[in-house]
N, C-alpha and C. Protein backbone atom coordinates (compact mmCIF):
# COMPACT_ATOMS: atom_id res chain seq x y z
N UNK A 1 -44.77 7.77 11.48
CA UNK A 1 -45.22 7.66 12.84
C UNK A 1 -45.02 9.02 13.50
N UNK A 2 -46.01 9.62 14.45
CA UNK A 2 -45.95 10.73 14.90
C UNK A 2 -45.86 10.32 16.55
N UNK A 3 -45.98 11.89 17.23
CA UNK A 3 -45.42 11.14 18.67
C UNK A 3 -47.15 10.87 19.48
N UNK A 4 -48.11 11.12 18.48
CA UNK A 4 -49.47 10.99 18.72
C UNK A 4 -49.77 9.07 18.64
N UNK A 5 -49.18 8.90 17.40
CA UNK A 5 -49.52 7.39 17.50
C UNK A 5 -48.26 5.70 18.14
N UNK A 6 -47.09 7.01 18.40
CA UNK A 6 -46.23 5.88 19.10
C UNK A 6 -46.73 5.64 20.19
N UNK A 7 -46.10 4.09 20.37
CA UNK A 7 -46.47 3.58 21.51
C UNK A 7 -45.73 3.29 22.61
N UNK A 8 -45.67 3.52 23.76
CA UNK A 8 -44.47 3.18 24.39
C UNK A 8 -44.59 1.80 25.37
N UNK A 9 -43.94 0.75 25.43
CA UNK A 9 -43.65 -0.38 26.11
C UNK A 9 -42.71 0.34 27.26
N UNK A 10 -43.23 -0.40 28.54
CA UNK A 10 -41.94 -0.46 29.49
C UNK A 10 -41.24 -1.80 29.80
N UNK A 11 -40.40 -1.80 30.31
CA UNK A 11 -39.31 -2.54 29.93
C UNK A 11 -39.38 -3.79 30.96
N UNK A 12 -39.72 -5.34 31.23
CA UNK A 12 -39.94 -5.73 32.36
C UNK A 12 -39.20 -6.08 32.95
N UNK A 13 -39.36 -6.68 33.82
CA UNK A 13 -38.35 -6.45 34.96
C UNK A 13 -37.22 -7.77 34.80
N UNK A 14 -37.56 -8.74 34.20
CA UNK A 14 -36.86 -9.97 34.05
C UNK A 14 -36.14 -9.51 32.17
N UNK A 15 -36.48 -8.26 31.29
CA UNK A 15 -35.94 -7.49 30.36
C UNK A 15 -34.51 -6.99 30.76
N UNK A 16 -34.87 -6.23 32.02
CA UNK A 16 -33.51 -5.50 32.38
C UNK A 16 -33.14 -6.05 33.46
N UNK A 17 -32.93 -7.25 34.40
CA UNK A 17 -32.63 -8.25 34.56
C UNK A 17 -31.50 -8.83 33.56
N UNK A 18 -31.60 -9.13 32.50
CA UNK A 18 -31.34 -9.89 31.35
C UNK A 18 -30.03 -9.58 30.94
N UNK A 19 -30.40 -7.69 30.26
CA UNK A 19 -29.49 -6.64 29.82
C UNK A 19 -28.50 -6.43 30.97
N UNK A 20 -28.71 -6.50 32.26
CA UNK A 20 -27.83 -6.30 32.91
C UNK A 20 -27.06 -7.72 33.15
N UNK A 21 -27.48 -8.60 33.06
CA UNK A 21 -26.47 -10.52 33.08
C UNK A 21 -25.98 -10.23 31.89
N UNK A 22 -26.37 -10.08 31.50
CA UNK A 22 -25.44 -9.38 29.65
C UNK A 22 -24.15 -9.12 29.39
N UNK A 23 -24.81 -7.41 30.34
CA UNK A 23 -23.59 -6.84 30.27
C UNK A 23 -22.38 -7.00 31.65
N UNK A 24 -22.61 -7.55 32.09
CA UNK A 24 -21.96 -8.04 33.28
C UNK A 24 -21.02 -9.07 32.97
N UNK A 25 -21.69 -10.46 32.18
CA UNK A 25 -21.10 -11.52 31.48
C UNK A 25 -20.19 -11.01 30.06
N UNK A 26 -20.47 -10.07 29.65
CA UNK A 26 -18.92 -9.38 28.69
C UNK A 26 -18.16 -8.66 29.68
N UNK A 27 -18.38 -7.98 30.35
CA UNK A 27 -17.15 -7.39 30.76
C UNK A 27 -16.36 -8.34 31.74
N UNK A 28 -16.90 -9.49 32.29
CA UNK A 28 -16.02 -10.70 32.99
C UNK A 28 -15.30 -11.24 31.71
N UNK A 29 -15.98 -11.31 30.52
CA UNK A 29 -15.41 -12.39 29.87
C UNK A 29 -14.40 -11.41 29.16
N UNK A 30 -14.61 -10.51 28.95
CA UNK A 30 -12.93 -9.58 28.52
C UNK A 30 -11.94 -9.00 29.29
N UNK A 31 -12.55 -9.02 30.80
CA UNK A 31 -11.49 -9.24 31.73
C UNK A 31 -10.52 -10.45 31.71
N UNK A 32 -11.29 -11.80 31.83
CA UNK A 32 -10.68 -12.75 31.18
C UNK A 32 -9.34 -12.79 30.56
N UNK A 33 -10.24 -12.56 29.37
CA UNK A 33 -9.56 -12.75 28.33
C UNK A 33 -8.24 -11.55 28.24
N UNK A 34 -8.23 -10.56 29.12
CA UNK A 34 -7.22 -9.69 28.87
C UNK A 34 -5.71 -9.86 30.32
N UNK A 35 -6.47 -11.06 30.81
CA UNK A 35 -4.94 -11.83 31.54
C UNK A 35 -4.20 -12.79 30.43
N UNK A 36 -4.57 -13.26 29.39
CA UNK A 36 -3.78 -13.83 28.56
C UNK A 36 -3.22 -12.67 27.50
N UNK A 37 -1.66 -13.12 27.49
CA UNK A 37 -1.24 -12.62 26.06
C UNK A 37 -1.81 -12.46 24.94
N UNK A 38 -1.79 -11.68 24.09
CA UNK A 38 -2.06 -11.63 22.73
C UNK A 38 -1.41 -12.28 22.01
N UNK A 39 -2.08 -13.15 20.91
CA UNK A 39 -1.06 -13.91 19.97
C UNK A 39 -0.45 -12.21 18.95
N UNK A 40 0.42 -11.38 19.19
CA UNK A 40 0.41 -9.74 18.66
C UNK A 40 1.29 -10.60 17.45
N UNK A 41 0.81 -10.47 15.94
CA UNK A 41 1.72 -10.35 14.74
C UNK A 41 1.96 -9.77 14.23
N UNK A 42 3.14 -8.87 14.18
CA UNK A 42 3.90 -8.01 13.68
C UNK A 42 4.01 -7.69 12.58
N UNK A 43 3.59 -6.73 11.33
CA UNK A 43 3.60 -6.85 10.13
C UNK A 43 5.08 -6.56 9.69
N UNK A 44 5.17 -7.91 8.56
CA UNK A 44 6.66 -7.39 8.27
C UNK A 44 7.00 -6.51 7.80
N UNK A 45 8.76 -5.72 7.87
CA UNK A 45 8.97 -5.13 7.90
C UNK A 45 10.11 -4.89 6.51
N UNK A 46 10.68 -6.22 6.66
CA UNK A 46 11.60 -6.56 5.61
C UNK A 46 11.30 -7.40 4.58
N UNK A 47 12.04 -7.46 3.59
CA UNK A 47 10.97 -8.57 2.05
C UNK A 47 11.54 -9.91 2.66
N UNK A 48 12.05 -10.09 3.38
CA UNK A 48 12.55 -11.07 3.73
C UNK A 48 11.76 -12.11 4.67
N UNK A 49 10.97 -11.05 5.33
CA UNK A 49 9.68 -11.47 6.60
C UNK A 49 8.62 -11.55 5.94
N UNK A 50 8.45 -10.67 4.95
CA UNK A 50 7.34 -10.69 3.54
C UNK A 50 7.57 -12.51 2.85
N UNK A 51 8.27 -12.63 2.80
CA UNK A 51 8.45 -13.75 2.15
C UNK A 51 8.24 -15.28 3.29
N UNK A 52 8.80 -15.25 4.48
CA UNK A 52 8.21 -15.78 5.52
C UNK A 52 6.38 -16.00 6.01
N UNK A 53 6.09 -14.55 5.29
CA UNK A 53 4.35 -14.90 6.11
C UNK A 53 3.92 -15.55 4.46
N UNK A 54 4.80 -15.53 3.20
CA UNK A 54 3.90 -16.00 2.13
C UNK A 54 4.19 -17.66 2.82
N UNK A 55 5.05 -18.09 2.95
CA UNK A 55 5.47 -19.55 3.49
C UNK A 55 4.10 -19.47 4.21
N UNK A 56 3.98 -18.73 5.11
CA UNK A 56 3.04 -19.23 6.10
C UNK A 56 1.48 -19.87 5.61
N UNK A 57 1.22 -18.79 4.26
CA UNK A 57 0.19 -18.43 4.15
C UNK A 57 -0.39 -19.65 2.99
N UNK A 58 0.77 -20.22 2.67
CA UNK A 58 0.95 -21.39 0.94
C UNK A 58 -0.22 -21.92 0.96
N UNK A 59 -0.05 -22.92 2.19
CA UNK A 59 -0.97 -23.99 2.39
C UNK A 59 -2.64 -23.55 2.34
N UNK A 60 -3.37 -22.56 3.00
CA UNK A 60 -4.12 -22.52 3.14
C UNK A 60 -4.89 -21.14 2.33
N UNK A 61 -3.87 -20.26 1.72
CA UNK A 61 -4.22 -19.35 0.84
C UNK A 61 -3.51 -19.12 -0.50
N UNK A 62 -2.79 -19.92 -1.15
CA UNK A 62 -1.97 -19.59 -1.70
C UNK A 62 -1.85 -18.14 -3.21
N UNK A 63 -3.18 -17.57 -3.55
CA UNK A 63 -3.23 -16.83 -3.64
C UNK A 63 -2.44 -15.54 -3.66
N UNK A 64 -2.46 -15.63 -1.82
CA UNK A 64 -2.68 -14.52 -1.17
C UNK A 64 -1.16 -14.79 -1.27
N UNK A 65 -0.79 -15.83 -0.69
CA UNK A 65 0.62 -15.87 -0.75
C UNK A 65 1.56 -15.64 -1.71
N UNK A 66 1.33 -15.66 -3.21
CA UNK A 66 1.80 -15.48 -4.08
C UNK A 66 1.74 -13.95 -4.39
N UNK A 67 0.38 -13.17 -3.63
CA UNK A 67 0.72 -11.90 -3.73
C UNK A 67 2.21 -11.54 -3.05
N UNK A 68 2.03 -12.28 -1.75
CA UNK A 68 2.98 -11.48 -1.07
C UNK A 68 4.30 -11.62 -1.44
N UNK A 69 4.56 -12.85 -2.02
CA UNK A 69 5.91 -13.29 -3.16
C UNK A 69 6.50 -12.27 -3.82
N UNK A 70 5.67 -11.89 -4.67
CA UNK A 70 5.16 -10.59 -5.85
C UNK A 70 5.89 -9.61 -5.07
N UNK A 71 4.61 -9.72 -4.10
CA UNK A 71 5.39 -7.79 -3.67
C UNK A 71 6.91 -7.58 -2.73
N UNK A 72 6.95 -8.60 -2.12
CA UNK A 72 9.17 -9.11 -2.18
C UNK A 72 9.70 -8.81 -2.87
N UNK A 73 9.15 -9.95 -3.98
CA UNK A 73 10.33 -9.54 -4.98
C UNK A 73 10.28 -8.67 -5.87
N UNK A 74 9.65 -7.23 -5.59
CA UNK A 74 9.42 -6.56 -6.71
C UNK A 74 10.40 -5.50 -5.76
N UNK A 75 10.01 -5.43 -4.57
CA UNK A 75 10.57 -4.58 -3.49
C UNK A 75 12.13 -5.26 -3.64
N UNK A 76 12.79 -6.28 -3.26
CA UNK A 76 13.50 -6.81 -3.53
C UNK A 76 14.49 -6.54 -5.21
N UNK A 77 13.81 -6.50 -6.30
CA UNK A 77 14.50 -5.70 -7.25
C UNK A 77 14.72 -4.38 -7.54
N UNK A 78 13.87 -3.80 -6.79
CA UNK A 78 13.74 -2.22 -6.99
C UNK A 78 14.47 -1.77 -5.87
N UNK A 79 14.96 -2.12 -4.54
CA UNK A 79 15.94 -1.78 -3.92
C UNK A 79 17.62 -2.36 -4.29
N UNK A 80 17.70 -3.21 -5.08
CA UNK A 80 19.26 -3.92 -5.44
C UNK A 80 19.35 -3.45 -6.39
């Protein structure tokens, strides 16, 4: 496409209308949302809290949780 055969649309008026309820309706809704706390989770720090988020994690990933087992107790033997 060259600038010989583009075409240009303008934008109507109920278009940017629209874009502007848009962007108006996110920035209310993350105002919002930024009077509530954050659920903030802390990555653990100790194999001990490592071993706490695998608990967490059993039920619904256990996988993942068994990684994090793993890497406890590997941290866990290699520091004792």
């Amino acid at each position: 496409m060259s600038a010989t055969t583009m075409t240009f649309h303008h934008e109507s008026a109920f278009d940017a209308f629209a874009a502007r309820v848009g962007t108006v309706t996110v920035r209310a809704l993350r105002s919002v949302a930024n009077l509530f706390p954050a659920d903030v989770r802390t990555e653990p720090k100790t194999a001990e809290e490592l071993l706490e988020w695998a608990a967490q994690y059993e039920a619904t990933q256990p996988s993942y949780a068994a990684d994090l087992r793993a890497a406890a107790l590997n941290h866990q033997n290699h520091v004792h």
